[in-house]
Structure formats: C-alpha cells, structure tokens
N, C-alpha and C. Protein backbone atom coordinates (compact mmCIF):
# COMPACT_ATOMS: atom_id res chain seq x y z
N UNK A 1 91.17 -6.97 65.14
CA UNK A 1 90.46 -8.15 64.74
C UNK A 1 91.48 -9.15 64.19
N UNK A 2 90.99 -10.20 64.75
CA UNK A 2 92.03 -11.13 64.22
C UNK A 2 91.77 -12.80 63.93
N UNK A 3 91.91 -13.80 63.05
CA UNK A 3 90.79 -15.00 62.80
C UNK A 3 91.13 -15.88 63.94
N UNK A 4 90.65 -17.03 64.38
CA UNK A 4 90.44 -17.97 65.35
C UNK A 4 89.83 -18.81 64.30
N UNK A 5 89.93 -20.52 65.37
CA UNK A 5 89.02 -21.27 65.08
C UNK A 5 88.30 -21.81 66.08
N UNK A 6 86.79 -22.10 66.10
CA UNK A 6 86.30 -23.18 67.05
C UNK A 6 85.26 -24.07 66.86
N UNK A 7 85.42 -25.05 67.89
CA UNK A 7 84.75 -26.23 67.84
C UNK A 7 83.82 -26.78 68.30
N UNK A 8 82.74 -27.09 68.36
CA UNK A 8 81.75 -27.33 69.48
C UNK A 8 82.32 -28.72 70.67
N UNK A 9 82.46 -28.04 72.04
CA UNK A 9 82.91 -28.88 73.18
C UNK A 9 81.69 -29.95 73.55
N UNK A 10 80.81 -29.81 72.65
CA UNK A 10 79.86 -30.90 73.01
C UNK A 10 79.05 -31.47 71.66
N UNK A 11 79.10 -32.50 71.65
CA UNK A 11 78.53 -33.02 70.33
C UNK A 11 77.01 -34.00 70.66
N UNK A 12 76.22 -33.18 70.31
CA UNK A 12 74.43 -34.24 69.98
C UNK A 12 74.50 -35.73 69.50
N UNK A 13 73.58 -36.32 70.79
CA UNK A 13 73.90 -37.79 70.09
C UNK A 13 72.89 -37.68 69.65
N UNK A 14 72.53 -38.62 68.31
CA UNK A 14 71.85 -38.34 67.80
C UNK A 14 71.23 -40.00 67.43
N UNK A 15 71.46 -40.78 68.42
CA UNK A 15 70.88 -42.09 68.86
C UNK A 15 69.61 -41.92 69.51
N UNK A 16 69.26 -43.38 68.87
CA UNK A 16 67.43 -43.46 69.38
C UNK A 16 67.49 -44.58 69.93
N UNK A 17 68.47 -45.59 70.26
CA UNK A 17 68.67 -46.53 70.94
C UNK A 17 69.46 -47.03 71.65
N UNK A 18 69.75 -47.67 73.10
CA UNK A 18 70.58 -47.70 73.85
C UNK A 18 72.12 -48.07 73.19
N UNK A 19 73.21 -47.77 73.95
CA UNK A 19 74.54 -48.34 73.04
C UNK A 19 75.00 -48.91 73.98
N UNK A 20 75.81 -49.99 73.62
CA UNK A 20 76.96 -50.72 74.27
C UNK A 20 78.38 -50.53 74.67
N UNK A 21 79.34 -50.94 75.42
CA UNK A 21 80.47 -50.34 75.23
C UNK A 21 81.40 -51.00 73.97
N UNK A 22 82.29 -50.66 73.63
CA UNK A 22 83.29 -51.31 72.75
C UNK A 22 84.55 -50.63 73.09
N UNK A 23 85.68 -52.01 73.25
CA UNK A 23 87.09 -51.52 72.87
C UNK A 23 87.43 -51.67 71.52
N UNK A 24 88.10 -50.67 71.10
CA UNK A 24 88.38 -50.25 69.98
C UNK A 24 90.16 -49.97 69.99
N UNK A 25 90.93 -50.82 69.02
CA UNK A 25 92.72 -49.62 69.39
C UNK A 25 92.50 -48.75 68.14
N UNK A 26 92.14 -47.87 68.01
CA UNK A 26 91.96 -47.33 66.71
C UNK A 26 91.80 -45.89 67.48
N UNK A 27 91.96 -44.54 67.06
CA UNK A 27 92.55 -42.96 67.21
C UNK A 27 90.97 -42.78 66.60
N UNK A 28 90.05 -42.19 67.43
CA UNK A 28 88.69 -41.95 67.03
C UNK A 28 88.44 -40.15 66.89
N UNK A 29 89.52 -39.65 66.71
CA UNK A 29 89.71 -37.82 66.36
C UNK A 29 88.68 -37.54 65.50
N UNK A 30 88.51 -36.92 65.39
CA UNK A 30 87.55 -36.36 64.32
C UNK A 30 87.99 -35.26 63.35
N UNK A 31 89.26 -35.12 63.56
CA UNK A 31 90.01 -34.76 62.12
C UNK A 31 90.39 -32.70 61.91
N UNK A 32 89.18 -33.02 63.01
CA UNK A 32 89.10 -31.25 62.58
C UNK A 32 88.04 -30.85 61.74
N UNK A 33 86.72 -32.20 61.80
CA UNK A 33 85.56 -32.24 60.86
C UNK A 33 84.91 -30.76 61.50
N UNK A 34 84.91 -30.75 62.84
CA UNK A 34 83.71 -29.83 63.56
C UNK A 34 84.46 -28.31 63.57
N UNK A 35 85.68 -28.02 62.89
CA UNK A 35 86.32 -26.86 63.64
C UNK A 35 85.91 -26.02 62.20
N UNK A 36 85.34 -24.55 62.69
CA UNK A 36 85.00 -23.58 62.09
C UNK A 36 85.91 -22.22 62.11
N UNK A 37 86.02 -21.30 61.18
CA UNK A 37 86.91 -20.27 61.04
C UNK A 37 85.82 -18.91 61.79
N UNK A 38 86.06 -18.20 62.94
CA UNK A 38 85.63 -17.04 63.03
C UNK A 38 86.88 -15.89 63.39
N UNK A 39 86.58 -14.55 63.19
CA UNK A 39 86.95 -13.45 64.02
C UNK A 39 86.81 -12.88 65.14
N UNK A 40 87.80 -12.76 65.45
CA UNK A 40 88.06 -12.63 67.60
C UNK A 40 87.78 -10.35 66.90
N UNK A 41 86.67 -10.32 67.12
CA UNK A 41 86.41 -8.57 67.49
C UNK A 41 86.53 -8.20 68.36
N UNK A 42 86.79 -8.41 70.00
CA UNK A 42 87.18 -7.93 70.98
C UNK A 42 87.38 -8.90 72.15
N UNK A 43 88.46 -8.65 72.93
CA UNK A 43 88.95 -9.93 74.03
C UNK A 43 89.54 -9.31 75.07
N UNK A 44 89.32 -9.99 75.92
CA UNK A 44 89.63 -9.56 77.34
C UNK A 44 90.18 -11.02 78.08
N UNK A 45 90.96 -10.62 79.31
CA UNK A 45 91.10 -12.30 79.74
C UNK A 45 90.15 -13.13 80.20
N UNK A 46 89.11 -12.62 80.03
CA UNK A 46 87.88 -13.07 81.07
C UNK A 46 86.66 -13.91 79.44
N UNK A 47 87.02 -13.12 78.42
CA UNK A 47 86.11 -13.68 77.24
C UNK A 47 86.56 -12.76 75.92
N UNK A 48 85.29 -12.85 74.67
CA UNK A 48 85.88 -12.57 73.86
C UNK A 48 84.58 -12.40 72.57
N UNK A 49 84.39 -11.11 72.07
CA UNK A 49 83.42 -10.86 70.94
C UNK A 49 83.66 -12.13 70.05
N UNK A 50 82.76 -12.54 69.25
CA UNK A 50 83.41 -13.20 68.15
C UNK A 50 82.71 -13.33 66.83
N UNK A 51 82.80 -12.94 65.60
CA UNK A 51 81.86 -12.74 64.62
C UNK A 51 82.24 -14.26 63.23
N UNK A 52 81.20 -15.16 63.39
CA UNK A 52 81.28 -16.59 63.05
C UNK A 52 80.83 -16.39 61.84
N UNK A 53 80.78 -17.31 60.69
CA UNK A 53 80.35 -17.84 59.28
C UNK A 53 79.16 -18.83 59.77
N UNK A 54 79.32 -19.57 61.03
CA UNK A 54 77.69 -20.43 61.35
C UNK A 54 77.64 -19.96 62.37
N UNK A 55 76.22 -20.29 63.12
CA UNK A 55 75.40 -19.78 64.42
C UNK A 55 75.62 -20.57 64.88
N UNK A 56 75.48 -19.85 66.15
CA UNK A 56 76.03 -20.91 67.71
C UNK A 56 74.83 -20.39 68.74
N UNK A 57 74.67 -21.60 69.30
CA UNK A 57 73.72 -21.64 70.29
C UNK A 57 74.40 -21.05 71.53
N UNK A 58 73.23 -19.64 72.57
CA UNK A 58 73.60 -19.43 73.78
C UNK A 58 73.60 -20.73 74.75
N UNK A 59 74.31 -20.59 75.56
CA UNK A 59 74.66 -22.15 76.76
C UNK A 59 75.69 -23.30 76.19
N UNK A 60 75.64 -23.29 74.86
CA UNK A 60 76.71 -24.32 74.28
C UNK A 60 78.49 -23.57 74.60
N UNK A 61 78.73 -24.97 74.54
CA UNK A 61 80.62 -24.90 75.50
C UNK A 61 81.32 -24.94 73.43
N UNK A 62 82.51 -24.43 73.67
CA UNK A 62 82.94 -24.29 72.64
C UNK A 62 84.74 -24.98 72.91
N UNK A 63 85.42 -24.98 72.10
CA UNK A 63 86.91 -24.74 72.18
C UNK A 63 87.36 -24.08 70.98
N UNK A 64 87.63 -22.49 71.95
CA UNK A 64 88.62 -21.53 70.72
C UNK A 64 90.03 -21.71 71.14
N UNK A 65 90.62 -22.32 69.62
CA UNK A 65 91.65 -21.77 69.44
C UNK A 65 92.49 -20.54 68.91
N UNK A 66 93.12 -19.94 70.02
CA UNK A 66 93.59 -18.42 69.50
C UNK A 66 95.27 -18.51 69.33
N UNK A 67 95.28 -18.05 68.02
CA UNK A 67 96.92 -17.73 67.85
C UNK A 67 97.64 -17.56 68.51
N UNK A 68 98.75 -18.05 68.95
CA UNK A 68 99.88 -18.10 70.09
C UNK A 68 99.58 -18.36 70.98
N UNK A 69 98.13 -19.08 71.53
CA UNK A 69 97.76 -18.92 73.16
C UNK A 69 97.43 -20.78 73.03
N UNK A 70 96.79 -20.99 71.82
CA UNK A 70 96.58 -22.39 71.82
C UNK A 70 94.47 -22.41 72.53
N UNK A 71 94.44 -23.85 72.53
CA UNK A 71 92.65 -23.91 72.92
C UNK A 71 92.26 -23.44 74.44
N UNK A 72 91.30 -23.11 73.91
CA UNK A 72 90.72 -22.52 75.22
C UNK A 72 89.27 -23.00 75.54
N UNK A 73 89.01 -23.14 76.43
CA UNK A 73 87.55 -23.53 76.68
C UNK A 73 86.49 -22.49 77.05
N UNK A 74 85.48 -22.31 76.41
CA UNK A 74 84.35 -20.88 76.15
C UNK A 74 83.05 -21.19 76.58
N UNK A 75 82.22 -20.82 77.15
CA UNK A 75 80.44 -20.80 77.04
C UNK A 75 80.23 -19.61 76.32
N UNK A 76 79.23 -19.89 75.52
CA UNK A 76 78.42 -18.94 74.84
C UNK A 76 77.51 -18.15 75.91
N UNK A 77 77.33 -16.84 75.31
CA UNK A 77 77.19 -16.13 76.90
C UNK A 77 75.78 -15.59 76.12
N UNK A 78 75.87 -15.07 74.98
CA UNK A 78 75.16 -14.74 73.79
C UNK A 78 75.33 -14.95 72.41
N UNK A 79 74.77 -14.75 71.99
CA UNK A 79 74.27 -15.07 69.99
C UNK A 79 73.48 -14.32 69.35
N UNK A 80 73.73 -13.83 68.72
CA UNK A 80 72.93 -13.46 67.10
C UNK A 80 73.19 -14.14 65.73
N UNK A 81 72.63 -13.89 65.10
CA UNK A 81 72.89 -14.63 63.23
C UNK A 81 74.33 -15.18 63.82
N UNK A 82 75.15 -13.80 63.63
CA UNK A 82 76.47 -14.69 62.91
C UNK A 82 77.60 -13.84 64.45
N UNK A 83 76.99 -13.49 65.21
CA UNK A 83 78.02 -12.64 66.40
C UNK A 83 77.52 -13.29 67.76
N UNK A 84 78.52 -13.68 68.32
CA UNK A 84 78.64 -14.35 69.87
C UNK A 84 79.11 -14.02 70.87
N UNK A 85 78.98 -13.61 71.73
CA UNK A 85 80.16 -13.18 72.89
C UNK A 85 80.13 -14.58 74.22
N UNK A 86 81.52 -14.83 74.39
CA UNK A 86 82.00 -16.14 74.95
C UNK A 86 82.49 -15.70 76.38
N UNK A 87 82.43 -16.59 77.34
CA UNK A 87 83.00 -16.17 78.95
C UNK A 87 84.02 -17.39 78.53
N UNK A 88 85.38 -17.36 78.86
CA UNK A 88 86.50 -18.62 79.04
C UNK A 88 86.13 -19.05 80.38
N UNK A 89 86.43 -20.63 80.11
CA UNK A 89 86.36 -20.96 81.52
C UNK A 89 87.09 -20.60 82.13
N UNK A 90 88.40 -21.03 82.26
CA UNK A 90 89.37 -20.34 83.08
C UNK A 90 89.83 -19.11 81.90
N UNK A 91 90.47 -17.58 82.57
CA UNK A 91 90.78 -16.32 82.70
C UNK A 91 91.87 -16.80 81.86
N UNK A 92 92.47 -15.64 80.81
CA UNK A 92 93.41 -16.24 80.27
C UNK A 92 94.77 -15.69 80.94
N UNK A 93 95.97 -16.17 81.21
CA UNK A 93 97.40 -15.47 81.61
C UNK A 93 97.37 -14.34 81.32
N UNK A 94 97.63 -13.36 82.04
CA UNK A 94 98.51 -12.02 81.66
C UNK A 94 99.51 -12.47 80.47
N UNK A 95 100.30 -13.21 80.50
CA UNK A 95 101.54 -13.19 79.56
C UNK A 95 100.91 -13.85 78.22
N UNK A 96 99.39 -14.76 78.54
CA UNK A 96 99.15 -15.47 76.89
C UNK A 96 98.26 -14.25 76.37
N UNK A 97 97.21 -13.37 77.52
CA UNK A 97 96.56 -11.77 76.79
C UNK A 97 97.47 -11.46 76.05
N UNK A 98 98.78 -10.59 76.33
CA UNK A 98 99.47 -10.12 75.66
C UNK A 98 100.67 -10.42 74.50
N UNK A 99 100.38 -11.57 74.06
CA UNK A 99 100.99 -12.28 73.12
C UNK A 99 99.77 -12.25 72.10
N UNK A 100 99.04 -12.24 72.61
CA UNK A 100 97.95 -12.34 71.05
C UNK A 100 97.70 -10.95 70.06
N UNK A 101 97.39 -11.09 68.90
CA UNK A 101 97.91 -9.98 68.08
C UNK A 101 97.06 -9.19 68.08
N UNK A 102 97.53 -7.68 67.81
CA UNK A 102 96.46 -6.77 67.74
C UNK A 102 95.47 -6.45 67.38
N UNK A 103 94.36 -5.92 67.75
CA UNK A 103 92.94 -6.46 67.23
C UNK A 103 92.95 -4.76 66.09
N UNK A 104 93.26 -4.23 65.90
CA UNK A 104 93.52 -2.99 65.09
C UNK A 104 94.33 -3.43 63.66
C-alpha cells in the first residue's frame, strides 16, 4: 500500500445560464483545489484498488497521480463509501509498473 493523489478529470458546471466566450491572459489552474489524498491497495498495469477519504462516483474519469510514474488517466469502474477500483486509460509501461513502490 502506498498514498497517491487524485483529481476529478471532469468538473460539474454548475451554470443555469448560457455563457459567452472570453479571452483572458491570465493561468486559470486551479491550484490543486480539487486534488485529494488516497491509498493505491492493489495495481496492476491495466488499473488499480484504491481506498479514498471522499466518495467517488462509478463512470466518473479521474487523474491519479502515482509516485515515480507521474498522472495517469482512470475511470471509475466501481465504488463504495470510501473504496474504488479504477481501469487506466492507457496500460501503464512495464518499466513505470515496476518503479512504483511496494505495496507490502
């Protein structure tokens, strides 16, 4: 087991009325407002257990970041209270699997 963080890859608008476009030169990041701390309990290159502090909706897209491998892009495959299991979109490298730290 080992901690991660992630983010929700999709954010609710939460507008009730049409919007316009705007240019803006201004860095519109969001700081790292949305990124949450969970534990990676089991991973494979294909996905990955994960036991969260908030609930996550099944079908919602995520971005985990995992130690030494950097972000990754996830669907929620399942959910309970506080445990999720994620499919990556793309499979992760043979060489970034085995760089990540031991789950023991």
């Amino acid at each position: 087991m080992f901690a991660a963080e992630f983010e929700p890859a999709e954010y609710p608008c939460r507008r009730r009325s049409a919007q316009t476009s705007v240019a803006i030169d201004a860095d519109m990041d969001r700081g790292g407002l949305a990124r949450a701390l969970c534990r990676v309990l089991d991973i494979s290159v294909h996905g990955a257990r994960l036991q969260t502090y908030t609930a996550l909706r099944r079908g919602s897209t995520i971005w985990l970041r995992l130690p030494k491998v950097g972000e990754v892009t996830a669907r929620i495959i399942w959910a309970t209270d506080f445990s999720a299991g994620c499919q990556f979109q793309t499979p992760l490298a043979p060489e970034a699997y085995e760089s990540l730290p031991p789950l023991g």
